[in-house]
C-alpha atoms as a PDB file:
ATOM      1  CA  UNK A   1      46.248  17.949  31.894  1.00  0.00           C
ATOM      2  CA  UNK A   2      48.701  16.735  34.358  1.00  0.00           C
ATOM      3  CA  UNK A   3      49.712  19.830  36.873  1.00  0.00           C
ATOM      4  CA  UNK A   4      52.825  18.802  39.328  1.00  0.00           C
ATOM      5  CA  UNK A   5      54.033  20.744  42.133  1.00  0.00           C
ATOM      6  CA  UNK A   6      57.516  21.516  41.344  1.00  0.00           C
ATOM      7  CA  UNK A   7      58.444  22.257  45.080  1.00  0.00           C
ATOM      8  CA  UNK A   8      57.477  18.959  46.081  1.00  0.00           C
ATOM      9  CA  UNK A   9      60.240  16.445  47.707  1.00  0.00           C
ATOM     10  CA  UNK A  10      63.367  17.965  46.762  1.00  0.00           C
ATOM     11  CA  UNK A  11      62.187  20.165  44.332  1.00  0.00           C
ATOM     12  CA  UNK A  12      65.256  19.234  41.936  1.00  0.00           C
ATOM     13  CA  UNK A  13      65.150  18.778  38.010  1.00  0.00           C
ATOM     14  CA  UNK A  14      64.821  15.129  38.250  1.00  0.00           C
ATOM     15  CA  UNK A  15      60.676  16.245  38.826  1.00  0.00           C
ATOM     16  CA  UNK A  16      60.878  18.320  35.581  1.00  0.00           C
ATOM     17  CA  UNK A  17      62.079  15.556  33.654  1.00  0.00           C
ATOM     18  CA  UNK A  18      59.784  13.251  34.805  1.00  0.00           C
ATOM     19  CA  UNK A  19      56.953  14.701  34.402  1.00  0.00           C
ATOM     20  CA  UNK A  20      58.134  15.713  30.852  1.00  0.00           C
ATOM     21  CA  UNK A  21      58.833  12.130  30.131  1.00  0.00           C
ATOM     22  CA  UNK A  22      55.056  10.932  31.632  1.00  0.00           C
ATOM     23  CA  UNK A  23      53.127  13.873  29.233  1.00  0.00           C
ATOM     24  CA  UNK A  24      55.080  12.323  26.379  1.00  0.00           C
ATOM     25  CA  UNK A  25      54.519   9.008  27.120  1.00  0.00           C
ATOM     26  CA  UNK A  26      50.645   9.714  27.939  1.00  0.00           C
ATOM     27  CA  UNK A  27      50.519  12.546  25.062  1.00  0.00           C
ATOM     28  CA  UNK A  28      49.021  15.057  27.840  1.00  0.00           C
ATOM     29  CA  UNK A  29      49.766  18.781  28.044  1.00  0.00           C
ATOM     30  CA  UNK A  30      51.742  19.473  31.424  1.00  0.00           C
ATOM     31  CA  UNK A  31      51.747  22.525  33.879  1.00  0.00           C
ATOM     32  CA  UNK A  32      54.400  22.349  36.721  1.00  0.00           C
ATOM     33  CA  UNK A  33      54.126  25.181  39.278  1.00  0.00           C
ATOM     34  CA  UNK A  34      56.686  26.376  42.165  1.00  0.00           C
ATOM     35  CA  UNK A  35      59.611  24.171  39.874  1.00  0.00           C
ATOM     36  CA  UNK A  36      62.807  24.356  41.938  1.00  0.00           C
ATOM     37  CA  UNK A  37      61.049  26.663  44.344  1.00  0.00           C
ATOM     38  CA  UNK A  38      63.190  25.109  47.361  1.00  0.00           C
ATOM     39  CA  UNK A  39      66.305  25.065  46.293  1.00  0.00           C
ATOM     40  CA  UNK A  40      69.442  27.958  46.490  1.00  0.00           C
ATOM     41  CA  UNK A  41      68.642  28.913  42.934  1.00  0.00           C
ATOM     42  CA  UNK A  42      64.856  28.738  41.752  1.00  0.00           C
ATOM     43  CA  UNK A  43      63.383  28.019  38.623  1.00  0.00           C
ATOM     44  CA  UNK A  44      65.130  26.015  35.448  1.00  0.00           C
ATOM     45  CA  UNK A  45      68.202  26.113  34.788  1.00  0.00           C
ATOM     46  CA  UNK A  46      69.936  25.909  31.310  1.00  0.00           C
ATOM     47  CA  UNK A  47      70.088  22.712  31.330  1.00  0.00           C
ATOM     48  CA  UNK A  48      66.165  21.614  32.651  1.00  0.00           C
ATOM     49  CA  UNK A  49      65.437  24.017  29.573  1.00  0.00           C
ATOM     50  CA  UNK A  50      67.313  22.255  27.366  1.00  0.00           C
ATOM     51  CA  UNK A  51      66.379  19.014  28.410  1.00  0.00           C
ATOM     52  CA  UNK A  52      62.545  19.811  27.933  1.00  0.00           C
ATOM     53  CA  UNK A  53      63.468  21.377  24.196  1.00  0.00           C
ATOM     54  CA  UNK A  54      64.910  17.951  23.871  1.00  0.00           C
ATOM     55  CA  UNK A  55      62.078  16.229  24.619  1.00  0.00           C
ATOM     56  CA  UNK A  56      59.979  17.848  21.977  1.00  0.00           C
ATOM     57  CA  UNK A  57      61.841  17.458  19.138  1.00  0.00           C
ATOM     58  CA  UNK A  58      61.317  13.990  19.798  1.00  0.00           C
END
């Protein structure tokens, strides 16, 4: 399983879709923790949900 630290760096989406893209690639389950936990607004926002439904209809 591949676990990421969402409040890492900058904390933005761009870690979300990453790390989607990488469990996809590698075919591992993910867990990401603390996403967005730095910025004004925590947590996903409607469009880091709709890019990870994206990713698994692929």
């Amino acid at each position: 399983m591949i676990e990421i630290d969402g409040s890492q760096k900058s904390g933005s989406g761009t870690i979300l879709r990453l790390s989607v893209a990488l469990a996809a690639v590698t075919k591992q389950p993910l867990h990401i923790y603390n996403i967005r936990q730095n910025r004004p607004q925590a947590g996903l926002m409607p469009q880091h949900l709709e890019a990870v439904l994206t990713a698994a209809k692929l």
